[in-house]
Protein backbone atom coordinates (compact mmCIF):
# COMPACT_ATOMS: atom_id res chain seq x y z
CA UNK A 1 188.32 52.87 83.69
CA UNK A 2 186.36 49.89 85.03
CA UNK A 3 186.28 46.87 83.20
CA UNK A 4 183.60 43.74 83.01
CA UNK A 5 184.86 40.77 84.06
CA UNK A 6 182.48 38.97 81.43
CA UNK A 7 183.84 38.68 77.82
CA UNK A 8 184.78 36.89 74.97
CA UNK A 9 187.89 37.10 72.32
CA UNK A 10 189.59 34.42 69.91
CA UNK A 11 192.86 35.07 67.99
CA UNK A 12 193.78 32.73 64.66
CA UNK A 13 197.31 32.92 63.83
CA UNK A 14 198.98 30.62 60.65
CA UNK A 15 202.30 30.19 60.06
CA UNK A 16 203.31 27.84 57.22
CA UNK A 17 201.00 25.16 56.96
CA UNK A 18 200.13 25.15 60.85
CA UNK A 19 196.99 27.34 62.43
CA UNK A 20 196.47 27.75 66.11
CA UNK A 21 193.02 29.35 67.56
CA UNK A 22 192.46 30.42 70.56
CA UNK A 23 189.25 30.87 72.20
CA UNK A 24 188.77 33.04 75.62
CA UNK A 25 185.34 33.19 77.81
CA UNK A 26 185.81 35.12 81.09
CA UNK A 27 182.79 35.18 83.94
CA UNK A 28 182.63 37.16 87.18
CA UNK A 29 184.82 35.58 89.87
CA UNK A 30 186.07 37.02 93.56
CA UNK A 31 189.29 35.41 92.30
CA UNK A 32 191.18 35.55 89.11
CA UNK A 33 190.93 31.79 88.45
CA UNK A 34 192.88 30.92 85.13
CA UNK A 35 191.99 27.16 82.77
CA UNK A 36 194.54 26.66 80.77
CA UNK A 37 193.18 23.89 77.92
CA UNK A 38 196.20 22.91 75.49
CA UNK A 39 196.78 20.04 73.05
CA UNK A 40 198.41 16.74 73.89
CA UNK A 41 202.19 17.33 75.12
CA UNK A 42 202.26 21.28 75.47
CA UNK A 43 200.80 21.29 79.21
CA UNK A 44 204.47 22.83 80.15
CA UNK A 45 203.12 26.05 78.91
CA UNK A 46 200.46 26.19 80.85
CA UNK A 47 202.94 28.55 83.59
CA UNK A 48 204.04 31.03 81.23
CA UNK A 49 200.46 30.92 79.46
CA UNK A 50 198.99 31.71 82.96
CA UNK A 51 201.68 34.73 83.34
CA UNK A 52 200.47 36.19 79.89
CA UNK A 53 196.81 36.32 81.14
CA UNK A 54 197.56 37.74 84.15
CA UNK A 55 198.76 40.57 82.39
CA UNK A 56 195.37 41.52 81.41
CA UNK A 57 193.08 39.93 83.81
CA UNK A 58 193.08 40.53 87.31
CA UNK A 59 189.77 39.24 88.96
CA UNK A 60 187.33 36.62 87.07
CA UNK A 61 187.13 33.09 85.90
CA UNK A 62 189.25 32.39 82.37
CA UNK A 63 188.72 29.41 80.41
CA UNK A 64 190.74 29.03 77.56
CA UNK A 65 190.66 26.75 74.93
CA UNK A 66 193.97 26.49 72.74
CA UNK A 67 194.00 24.15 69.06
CA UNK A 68 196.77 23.47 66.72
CA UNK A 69 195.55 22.18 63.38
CA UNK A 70 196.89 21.70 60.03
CA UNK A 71 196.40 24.73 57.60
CA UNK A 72 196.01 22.63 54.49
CA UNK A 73 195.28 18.85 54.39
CA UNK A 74 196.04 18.51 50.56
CA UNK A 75 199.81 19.75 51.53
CA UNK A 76 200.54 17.92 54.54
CA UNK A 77 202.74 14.61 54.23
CA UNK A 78 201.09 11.76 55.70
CA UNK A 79 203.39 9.17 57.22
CA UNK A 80 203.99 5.81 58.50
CA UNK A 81 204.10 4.32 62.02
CA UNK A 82 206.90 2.89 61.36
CA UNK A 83 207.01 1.22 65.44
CA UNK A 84 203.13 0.18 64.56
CA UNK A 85 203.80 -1.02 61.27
CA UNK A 86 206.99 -3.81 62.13
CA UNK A 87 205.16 -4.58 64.86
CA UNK A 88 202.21 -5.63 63.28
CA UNK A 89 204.76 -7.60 60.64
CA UNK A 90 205.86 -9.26 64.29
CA UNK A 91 203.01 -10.60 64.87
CA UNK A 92 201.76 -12.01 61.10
CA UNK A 93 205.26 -13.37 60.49
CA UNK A 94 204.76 -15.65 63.89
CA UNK A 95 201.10 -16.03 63.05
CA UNK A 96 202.16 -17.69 59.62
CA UNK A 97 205.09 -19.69 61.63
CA UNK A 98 202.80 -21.11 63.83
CA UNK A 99 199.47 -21.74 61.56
CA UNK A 100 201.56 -22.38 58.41
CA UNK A 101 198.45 -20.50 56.75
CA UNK A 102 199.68 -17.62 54.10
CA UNK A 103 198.62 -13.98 55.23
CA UNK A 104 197.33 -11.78 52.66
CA UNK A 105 197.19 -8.21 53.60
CA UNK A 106 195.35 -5.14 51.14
CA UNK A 107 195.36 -1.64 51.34
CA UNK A 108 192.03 -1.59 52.73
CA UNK A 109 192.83 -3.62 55.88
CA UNK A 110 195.62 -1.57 56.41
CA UNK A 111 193.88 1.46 56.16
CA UNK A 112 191.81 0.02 59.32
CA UNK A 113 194.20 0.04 61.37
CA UNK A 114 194.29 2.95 63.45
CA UNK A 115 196.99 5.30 63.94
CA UNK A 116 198.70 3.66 61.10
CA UNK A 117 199.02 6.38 58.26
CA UNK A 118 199.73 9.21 60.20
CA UNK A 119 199.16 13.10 59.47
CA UNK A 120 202.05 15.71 60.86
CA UNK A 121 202.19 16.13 64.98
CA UNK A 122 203.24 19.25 66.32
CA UNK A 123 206.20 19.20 68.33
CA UNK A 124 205.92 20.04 71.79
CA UNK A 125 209.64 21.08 72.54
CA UNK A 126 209.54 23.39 69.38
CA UNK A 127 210.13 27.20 69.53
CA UNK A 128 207.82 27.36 66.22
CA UNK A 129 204.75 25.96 68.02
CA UNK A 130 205.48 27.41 71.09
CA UNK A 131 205.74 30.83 68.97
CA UNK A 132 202.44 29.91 67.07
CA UNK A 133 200.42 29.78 70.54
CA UNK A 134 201.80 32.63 72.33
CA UNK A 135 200.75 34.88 69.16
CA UNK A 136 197.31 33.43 69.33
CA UNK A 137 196.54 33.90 72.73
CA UNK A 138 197.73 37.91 72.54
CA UNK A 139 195.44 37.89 69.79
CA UNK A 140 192.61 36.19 71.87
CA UNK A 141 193.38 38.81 75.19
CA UNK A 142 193.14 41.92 73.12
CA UNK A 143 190.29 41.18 71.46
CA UNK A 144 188.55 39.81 74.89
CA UNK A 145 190.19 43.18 76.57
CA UNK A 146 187.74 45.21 74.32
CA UNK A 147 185.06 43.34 74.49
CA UNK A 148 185.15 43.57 78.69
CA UNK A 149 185.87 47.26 77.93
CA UNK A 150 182.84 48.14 76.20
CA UNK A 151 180.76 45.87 78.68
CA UNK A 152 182.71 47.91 81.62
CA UNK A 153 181.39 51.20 79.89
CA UNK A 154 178.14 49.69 80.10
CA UNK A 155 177.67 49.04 83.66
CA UNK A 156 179.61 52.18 84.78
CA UNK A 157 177.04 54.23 82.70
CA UNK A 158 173.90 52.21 84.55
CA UNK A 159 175.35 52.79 88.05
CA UNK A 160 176.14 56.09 87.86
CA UNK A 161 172.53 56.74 86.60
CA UNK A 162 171.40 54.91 89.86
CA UNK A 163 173.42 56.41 92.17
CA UNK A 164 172.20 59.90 90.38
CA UNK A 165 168.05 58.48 91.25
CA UNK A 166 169.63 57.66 94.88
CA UNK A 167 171.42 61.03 95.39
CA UNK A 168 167.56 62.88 94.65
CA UNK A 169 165.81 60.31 96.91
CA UNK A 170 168.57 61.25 99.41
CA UNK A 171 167.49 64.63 99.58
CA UNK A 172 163.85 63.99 99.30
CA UNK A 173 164.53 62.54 102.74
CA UNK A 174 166.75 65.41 104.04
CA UNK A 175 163.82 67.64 103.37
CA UNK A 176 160.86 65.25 104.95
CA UNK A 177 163.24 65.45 107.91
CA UNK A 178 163.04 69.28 108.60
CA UNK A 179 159.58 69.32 108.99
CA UNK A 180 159.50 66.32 111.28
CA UNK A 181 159.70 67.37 114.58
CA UNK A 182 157.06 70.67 113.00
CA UNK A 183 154.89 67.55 112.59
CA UNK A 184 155.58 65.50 115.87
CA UNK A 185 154.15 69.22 117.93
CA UNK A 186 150.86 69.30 115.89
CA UNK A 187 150.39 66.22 116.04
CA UNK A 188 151.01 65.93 120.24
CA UNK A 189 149.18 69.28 120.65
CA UNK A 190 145.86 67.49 118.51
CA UNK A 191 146.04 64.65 120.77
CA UNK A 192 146.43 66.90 123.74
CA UNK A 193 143.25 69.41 122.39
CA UNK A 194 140.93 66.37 122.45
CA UNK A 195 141.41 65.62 126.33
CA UNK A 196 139.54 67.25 128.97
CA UNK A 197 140.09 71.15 129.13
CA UNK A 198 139.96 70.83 133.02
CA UNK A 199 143.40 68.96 132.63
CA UNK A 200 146.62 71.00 133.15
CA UNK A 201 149.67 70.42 131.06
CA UNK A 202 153.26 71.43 131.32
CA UNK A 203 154.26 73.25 129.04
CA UNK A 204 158.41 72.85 129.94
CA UNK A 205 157.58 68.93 130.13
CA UNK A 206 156.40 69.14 126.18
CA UNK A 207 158.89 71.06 125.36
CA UNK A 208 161.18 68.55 126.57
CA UNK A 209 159.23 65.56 124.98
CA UNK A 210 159.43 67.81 121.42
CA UNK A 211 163.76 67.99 122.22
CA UNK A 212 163.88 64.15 122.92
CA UNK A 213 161.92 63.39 119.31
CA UNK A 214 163.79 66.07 117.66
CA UNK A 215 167.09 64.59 118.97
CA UNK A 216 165.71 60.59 118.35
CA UNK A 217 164.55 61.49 115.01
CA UNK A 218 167.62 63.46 113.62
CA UNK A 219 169.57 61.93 110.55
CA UNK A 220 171.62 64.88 109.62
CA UNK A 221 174.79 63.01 110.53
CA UNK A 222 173.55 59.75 108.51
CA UNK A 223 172.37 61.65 105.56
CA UNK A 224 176.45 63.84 105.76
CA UNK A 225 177.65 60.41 105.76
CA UNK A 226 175.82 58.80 102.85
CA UNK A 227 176.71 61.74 100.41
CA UNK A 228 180.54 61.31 101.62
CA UNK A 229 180.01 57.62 100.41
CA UNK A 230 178.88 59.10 96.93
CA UNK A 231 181.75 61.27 97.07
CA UNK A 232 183.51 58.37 97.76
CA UNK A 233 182.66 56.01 95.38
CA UNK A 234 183.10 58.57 92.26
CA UNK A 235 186.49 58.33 92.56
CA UNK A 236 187.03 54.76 93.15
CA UNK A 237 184.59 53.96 90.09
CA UNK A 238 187.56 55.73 88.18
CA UNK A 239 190.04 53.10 89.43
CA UNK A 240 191.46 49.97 87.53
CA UNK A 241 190.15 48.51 90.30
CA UNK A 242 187.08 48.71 91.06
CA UNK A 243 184.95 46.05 92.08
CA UNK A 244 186.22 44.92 96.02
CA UNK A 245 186.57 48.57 97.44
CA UNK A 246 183.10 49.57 95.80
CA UNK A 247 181.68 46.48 97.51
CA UNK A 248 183.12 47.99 100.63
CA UNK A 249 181.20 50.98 100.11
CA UNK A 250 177.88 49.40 99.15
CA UNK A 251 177.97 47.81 102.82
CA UNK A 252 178.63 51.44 104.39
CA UNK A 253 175.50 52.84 102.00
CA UNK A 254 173.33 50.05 103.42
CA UNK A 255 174.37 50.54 107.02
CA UNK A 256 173.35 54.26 106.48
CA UNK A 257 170.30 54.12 104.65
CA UNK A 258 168.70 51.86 107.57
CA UNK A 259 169.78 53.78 110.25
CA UNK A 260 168.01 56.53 108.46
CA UNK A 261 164.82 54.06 108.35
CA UNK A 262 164.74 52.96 111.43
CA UNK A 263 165.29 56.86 113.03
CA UNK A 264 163.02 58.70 111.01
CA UNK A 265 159.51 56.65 111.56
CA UNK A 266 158.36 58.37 108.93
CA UNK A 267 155.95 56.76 106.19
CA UNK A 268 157.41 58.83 103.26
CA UNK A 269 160.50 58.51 104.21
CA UNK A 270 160.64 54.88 104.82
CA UNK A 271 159.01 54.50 101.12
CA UNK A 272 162.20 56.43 99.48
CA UNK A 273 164.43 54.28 101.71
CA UNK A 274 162.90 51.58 99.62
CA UNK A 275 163.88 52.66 96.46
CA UNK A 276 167.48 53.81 97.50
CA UNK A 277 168.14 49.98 98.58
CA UNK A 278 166.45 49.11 95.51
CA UNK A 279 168.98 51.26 93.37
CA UNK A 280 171.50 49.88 95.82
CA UNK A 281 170.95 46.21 95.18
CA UNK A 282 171.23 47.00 91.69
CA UNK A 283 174.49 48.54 91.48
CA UNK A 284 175.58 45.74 93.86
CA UNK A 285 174.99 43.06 91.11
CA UNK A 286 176.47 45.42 88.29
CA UNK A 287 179.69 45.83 90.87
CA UNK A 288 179.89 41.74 91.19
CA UNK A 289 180.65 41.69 87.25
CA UNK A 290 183.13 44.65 87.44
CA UNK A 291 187.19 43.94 87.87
């Protein structure tokens, strides 16, 4: 079954007093093209990340957005910067040497200092955290797996309905073009009526005329090939894959449809011709946003 390469999905997991969301937004791409965003330190799973997502997306842009954060402020254990803290001890310890003028340090100017008092890091070369991610991010692709799914179901439902409008247009046409060459004789033997009677035509030599139009004018091998395209492109919409070989086909459909135009010279004709490439053009942006 197709699926849209537009979506959304997010995944929370918690473990202990840690929670990691992730956050998924996929757009139409030729490409699979996969953005990896992860907090400070964990860029080395970025790789296997990529891997994961591959699983599930094939074609499309993916930005992902991963955050660690802690579950529970009240609960976490704030600590010291213990390498900040002596070295700012360094420094007033020399400052009184050298001054001789007593420092007197509060709570609230050490609270000013930033990066002093410390909440917990996560650890990049922990299983736990790696763990924690991974989780999330499964979460995150199933969710945006349905989502580009039901938007897949969508599109598939709107194309098919076009290329059922198409298939009637299509023999609309095939039935204008019996009657054609019908048409071309009256209208030759009008033209003919209205010059003078004393005037002798041959009758092999229109004949002959009527076989060239006939023969100029005849689509039947266009209009065989078009419906072998919509053949065609039923089965490949039932594909994983749909989107590059159905583009393949939409550039066959055109190539048909204006031969057809530009053979017939037929007013009606060249008015459904319209509306096929309309329908055409139509499915051809809902293929662009199908993987």
């Amino acid at each position: 079954m197709a699926v849209s390469m537009t979506g959304f999905g997010s995944g929370s997991v918690q473990l202990e007093n840690w929670q990691c969301t992730t956050e998924m937004r996929t757009v139409n791409n030729r490409f699979l093209d996969v953005n990896i965003r992860l907090p400070a330190g964990f860029q080395h799973l970025v790789a296997p990340l990529t891997q994961v997502v591959k699983q599930t997306c094939h074609r499309g842009k993916v930005d992902c957005t991963i955050i660690l954060s802690v579950k529970n402020q009240e609960n976490s254990q704030l600590c010291l910067n213990a390498a900040l803290a002596k070295n700012y001890g360094s420094v007033l310890t020399e400052f009184e040497s050298v001054t001789r003028i007593p420092v007197r340090i509060g709570l609230s100017d050490l609270l000013k200092i930033d990066d002093l008092i410390q909440v917990p890091q996560p650890d990049p070369t922990s299983d736990f955290f790696s763990t924690l991610i991974h989780d999330s991010l499964k979460l995150a692709l199933e969710q945006l797996h349905v989502m580009r799914q039901k938007e897949g179901e969508a599109l598939m439902k709107d194309i098919k309905g076009r290329l059922v409008s198409s298939t009637a247009f299509l023999e609309e046409i095939e039935q204008i073009s019996h009657s054609l060459p019908t048409a071309y004789y009256q209208r030759l033997c009008e033209k003919l009526a209205t010059l003078d009677d004393k005037l002798e035509f041959d009758q092999e030599r229109i004949r002959q005329e009527l076989a060239l139009f006939a023969d100029r004018c005849d689509i039947t091998e266009e209009i065989t090939r078009f419906r072998t395209h919509l053949e065609h492109i039923d089965g490949v919409l039932m594909e994983n894959e749909v989107g590059r070989r159905a583009d393949f086909l939409l550039q066959e459909f055109n190539r048909e449809i204006n031969t057809i135009a530009s053979k017939s010279n037929n007013a009606k004709i060249s008015q459904l011709v319209v509306e096929i490439k309309g329908q055409l053009e139509k499915i051809r942006e809902q293929i662009q946003n199908i993987e």
